[in-house]
PDB file of N, CA and C in Angstrom:
ATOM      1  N   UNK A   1     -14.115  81.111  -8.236  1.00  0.00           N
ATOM      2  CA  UNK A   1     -14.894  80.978  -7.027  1.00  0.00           C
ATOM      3  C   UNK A   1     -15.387  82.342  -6.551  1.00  0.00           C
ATOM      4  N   UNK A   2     -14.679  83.457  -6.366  1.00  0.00           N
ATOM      5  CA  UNK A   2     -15.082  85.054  -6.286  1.00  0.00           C
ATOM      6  C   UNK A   2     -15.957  85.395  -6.814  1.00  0.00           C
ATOM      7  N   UNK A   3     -15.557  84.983  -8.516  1.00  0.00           N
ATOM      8  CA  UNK A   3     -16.773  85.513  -9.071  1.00  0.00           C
ATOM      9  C   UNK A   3     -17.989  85.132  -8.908  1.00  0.00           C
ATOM     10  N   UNK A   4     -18.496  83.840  -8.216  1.00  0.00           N
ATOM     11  CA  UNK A   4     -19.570  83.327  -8.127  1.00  0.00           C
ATOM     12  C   UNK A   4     -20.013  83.555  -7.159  1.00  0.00           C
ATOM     13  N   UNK A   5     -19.553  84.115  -6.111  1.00  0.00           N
ATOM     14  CA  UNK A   5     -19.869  84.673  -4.992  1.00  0.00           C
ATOM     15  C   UNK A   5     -20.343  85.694  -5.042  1.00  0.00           C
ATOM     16  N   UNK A   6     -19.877  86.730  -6.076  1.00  0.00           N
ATOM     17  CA  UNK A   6     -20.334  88.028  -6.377  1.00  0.00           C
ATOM     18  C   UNK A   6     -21.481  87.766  -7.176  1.00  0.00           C
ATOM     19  N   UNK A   7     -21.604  86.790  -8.081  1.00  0.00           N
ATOM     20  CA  UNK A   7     -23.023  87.139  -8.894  1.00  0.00           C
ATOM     21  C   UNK A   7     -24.149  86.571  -7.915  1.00  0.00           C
ATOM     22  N   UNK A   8     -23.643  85.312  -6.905  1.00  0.00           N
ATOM     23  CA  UNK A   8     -24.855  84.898  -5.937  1.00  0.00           C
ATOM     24  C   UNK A   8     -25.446  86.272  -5.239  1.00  0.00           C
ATOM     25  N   UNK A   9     -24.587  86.881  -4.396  1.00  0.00           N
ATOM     26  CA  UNK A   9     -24.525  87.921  -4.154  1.00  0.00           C
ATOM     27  C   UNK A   9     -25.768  89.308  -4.896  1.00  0.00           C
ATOM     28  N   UNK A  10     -25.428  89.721  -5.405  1.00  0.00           N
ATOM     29  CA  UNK A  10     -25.984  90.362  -6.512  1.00  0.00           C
ATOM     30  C   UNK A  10     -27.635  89.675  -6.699  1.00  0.00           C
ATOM     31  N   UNK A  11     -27.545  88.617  -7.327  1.00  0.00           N
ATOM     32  CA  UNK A  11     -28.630  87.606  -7.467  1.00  0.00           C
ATOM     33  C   UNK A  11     -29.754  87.960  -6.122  1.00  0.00           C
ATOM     34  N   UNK A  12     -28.872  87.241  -4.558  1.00  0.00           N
ATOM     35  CA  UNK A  12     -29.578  87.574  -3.977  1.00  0.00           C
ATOM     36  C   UNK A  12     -29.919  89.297  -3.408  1.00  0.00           C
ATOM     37  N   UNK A  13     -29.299  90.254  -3.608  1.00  0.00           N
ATOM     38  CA  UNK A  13     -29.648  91.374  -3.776  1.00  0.00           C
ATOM     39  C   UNK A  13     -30.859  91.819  -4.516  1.00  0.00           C
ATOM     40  N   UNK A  14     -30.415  91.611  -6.079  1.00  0.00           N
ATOM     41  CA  UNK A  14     -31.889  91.321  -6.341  1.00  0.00           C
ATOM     42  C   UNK A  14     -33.406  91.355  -5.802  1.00  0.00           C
ATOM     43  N   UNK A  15     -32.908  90.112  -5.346  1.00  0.00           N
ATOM     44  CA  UNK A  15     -34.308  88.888  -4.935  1.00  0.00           C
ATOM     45  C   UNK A  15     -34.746  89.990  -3.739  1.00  0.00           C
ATOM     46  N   UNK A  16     -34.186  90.489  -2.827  1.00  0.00           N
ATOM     47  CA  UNK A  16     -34.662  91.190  -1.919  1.00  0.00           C
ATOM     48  C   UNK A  16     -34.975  92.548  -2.109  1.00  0.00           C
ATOM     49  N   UNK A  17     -34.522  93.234  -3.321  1.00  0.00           N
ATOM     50  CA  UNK A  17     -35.681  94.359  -3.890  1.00  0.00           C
ATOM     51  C   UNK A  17     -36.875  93.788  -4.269  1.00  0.00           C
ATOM     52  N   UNK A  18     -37.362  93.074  -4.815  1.00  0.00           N
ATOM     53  CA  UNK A  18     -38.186  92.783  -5.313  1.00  0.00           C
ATOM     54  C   UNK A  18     -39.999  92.609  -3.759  1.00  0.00           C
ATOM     55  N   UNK A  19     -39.445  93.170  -2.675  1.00  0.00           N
ATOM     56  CA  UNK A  19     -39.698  92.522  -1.742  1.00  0.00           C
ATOM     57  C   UNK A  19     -39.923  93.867  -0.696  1.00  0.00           C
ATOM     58  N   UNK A  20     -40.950  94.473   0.459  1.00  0.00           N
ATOM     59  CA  UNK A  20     -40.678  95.646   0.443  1.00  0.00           C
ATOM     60  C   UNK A  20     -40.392  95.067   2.362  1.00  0.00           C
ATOM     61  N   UNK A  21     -39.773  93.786   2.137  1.00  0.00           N
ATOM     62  CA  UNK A  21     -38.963  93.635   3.626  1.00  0.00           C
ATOM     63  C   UNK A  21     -38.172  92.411   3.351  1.00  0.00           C
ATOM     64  N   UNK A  22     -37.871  91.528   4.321  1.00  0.00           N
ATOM     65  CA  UNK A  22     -37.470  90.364   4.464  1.00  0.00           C
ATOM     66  C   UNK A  22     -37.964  89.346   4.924  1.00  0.00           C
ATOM     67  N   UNK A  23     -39.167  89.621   5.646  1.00  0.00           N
ATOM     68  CA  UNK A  23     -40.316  88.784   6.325  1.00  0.00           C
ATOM     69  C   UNK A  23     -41.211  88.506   4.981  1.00  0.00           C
ATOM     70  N   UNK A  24     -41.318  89.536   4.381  1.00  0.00           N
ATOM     71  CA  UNK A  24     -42.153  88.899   3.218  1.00  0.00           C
ATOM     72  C   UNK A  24     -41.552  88.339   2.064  1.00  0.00           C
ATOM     73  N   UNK A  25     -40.338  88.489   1.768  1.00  0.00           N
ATOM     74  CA  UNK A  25     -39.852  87.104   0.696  1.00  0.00           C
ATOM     75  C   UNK A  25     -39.901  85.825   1.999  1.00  0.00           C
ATOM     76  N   UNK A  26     -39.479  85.848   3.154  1.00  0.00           N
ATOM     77  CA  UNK A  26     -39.678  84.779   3.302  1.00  0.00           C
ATOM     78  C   UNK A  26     -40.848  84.351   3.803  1.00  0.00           C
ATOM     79  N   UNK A  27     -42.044  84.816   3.895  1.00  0.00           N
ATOM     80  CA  UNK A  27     -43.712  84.371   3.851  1.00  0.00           C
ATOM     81  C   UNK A  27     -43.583  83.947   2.269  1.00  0.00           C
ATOM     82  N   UNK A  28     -43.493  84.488   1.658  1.00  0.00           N
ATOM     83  CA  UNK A  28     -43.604  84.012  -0.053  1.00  0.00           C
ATOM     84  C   UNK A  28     -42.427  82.803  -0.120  1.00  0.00           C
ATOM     85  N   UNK A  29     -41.267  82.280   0.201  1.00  0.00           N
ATOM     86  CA  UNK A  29     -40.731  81.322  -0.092  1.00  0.00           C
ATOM     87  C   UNK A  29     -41.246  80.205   0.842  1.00  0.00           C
ATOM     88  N   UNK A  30     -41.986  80.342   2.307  1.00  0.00           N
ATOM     89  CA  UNK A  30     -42.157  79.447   2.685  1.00  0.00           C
ATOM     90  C   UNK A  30     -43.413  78.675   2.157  1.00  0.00           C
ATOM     91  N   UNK A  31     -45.013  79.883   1.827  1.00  0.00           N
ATOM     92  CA  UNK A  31     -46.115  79.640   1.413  1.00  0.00           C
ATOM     93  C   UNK A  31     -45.699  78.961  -0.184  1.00  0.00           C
ATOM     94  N   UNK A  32     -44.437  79.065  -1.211  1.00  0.00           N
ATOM     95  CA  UNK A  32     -44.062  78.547  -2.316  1.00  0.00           C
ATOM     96  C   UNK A  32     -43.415  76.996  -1.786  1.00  0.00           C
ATOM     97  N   UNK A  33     -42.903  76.716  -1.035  1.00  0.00           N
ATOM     98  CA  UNK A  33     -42.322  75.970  -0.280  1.00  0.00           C
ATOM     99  C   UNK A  33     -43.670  74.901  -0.120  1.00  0.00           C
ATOM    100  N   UNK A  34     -44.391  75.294   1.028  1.00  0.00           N
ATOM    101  CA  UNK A  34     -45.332  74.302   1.263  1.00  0.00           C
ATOM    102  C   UNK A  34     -46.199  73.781   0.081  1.00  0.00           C
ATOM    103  N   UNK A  35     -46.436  74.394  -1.114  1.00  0.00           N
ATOM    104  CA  UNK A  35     -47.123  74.086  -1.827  1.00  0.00           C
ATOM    105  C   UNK A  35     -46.780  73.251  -3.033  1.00  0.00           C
ATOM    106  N   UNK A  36     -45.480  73.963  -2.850  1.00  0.00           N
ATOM    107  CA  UNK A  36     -44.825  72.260  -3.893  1.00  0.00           C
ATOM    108  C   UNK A  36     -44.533  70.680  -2.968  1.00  0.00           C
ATOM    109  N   UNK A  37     -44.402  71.248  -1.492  1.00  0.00           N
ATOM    110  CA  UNK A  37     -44.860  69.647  -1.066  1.00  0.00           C
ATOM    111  C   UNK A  37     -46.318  69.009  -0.790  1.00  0.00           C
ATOM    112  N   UNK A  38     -47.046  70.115  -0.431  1.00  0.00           N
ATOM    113  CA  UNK A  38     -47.980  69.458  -0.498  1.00  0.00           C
ATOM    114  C   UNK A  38     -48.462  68.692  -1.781  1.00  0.00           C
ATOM    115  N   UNK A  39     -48.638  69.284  -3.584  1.00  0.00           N
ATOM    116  CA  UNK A  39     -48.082  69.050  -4.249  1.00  0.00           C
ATOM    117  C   UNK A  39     -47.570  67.722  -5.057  1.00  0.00           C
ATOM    118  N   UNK A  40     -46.641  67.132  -3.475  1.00  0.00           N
ATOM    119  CA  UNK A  40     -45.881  66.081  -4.377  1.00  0.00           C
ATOM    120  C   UNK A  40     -44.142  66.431  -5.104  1.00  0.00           C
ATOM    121  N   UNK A  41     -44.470  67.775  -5.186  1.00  0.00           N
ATOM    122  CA  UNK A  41     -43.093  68.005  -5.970  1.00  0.00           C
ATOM    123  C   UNK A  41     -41.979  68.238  -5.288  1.00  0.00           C
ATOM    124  N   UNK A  42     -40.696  67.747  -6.132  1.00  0.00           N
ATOM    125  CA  UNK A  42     -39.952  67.972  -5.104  1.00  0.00           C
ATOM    126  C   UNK A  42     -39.323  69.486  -5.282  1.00  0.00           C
ATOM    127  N   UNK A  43     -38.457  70.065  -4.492  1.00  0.00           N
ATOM    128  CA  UNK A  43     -38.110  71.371  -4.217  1.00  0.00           C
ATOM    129  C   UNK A  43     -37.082  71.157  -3.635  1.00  0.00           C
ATOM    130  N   UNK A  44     -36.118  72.708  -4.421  1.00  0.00           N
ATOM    131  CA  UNK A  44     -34.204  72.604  -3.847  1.00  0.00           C
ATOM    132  C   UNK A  44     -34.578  74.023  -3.885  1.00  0.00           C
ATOM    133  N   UNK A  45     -33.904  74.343  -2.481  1.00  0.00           N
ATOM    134  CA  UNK A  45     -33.696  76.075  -2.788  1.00  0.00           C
ATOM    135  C   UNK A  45     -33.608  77.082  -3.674  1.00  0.00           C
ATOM    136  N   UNK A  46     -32.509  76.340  -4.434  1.00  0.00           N
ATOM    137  CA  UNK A  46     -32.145  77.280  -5.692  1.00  0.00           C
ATOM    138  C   UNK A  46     -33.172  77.212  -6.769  1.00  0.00           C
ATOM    139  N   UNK A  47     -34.189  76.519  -6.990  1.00  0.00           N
ATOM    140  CA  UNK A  47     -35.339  76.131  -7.591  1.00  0.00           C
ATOM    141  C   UNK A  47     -36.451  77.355  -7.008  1.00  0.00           C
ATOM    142  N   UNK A  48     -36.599  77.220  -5.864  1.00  0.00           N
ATOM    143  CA  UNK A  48     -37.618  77.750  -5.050  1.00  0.00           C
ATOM    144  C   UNK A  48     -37.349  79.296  -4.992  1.00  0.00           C
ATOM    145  N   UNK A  49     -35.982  79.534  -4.845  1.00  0.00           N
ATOM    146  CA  UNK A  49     -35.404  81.491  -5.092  1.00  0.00           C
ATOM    147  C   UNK A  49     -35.791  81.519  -6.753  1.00  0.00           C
ATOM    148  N   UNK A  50     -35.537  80.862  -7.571  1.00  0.00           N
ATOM    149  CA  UNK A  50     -35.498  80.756  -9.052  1.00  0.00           C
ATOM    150  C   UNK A  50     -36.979  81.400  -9.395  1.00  0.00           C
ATOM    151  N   UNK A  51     -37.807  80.236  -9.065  1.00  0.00           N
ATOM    152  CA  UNK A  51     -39.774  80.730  -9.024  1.00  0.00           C
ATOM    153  C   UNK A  51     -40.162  81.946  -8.154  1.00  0.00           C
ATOM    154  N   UNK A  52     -39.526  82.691  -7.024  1.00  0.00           N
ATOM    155  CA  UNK A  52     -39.647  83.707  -6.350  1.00  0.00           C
ATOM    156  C   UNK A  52     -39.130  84.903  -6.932  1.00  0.00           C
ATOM    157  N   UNK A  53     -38.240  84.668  -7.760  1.00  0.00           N
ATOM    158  CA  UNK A  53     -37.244  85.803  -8.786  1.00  0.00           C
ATOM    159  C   UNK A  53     -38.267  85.686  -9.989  1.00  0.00           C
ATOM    160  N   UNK A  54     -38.766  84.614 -10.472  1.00  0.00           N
ATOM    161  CA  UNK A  54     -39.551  84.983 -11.795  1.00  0.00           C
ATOM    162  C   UNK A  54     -41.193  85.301 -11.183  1.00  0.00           C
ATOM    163  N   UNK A  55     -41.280  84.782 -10.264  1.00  0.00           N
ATOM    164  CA  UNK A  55     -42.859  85.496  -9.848  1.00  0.00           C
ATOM    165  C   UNK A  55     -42.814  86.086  -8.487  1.00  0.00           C
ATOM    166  N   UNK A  56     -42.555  87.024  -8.226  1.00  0.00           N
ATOM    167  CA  UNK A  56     -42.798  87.712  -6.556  1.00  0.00           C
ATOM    168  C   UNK A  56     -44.133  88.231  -6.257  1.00  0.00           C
ATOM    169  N   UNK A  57     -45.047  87.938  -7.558  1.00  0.00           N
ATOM    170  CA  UNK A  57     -46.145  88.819  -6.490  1.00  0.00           C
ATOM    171  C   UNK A  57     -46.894  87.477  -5.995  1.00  0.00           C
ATOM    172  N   UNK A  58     -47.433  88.535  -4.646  1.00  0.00           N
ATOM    173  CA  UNK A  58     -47.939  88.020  -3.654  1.00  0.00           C
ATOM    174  C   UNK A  58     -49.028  86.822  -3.536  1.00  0.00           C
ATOM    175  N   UNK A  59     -49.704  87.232  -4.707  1.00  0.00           N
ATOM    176  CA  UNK A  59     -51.187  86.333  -4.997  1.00  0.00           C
ATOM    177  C   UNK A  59     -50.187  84.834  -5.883  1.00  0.00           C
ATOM    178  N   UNK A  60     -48.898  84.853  -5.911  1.00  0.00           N
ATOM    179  CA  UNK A  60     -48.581  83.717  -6.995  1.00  0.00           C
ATOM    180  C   UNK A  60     -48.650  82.431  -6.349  1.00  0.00           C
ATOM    181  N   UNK A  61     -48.496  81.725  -5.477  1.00  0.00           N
ATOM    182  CA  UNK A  61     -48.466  80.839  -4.483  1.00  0.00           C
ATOM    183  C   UNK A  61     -50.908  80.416  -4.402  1.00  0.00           C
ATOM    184  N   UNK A  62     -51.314  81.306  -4.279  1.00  0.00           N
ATOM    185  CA  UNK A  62     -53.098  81.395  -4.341  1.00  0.00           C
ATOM    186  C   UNK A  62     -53.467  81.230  -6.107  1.00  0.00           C
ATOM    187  N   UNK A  63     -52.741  81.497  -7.199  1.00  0.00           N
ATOM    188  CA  UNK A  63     -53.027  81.218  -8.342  1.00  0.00           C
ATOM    189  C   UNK A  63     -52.663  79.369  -8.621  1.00  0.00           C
ATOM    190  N   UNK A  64     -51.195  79.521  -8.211  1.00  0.00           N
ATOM    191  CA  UNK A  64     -51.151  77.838  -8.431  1.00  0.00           C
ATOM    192  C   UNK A  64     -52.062  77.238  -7.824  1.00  0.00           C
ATOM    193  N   UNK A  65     -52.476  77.167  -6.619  1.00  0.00           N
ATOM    194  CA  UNK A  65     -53.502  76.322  -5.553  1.00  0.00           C
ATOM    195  C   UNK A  65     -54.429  76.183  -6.404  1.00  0.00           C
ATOM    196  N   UNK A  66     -55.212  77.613  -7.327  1.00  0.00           N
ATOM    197  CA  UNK A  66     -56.534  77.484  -8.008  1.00  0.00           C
ATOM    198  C   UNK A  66     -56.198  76.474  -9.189  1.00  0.00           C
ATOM    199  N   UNK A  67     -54.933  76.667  -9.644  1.00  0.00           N
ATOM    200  CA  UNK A  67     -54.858  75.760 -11.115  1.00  0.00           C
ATOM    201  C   UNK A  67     -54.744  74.393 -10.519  1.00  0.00           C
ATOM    202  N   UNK A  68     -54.171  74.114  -9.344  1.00  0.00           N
ATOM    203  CA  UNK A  68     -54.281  72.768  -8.879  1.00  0.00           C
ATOM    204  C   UNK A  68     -55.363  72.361  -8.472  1.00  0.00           C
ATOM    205  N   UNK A  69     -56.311  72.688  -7.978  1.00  0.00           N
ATOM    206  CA  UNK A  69     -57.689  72.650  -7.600  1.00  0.00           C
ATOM    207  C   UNK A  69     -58.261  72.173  -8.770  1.00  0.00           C
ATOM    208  N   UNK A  70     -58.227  73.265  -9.906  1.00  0.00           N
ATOM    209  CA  UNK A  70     -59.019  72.966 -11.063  1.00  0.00           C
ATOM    210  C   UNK A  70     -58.690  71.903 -11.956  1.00  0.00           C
ATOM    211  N   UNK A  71     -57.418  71.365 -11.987  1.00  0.00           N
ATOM    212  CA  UNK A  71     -57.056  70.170 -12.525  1.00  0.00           C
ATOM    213  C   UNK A  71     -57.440  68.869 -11.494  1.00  0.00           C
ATOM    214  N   UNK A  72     -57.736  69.057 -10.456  1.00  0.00           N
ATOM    215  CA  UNK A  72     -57.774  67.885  -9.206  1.00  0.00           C
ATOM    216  C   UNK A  72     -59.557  67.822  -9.941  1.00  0.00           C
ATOM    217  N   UNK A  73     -60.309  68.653 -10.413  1.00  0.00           N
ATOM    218  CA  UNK A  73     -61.719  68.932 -10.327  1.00  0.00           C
ATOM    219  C   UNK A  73     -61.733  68.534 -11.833  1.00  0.00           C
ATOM    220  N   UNK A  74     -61.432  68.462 -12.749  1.00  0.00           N
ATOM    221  CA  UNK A  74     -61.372  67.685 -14.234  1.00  0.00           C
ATOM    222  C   UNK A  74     -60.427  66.223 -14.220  1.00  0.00           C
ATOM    223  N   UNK A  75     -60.129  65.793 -12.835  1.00  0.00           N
ATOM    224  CA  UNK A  75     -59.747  64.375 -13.202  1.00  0.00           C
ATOM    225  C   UNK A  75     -61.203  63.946 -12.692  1.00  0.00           C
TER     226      UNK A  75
END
């Protein structure tokens, strides 16, 4: 149980370098947030830190919208 505390830990350490505050991972998890419901999809936290740890930059949340757009525009 310790140890998993320490790697969450760590993990979220991480996640917050990646980030040059705390207001802006969470503008980026909420703008990632709304867009998988709007979407349709469903979303669990640990999912949503998961996609914020593999993509933090800023424009990533405005790239999906365009690929969703462009697939909404070829059905």
């Amino acid at each position: 149980m310790r140890e998993r505390i320490q790697k969450e830990q760590l993990t979220n350490e991480l996640l917050r370098k990646q980030f040059r505050n705390n207001f802006q991972l969470a503008h980026q998890a909420i703008a990632l947030g709304r867009f998988y419901v709007r979407s349709g999809h469903e979303i669990h936290l640990d999912k949503l830190l998961e996609e914020i740890r593999k993509n933090p930059q800023p424009d990533y949340v405005s790239d999906l919208e365009a690929l969703e757009r462009a697939d909404a525009n070829e059905e």
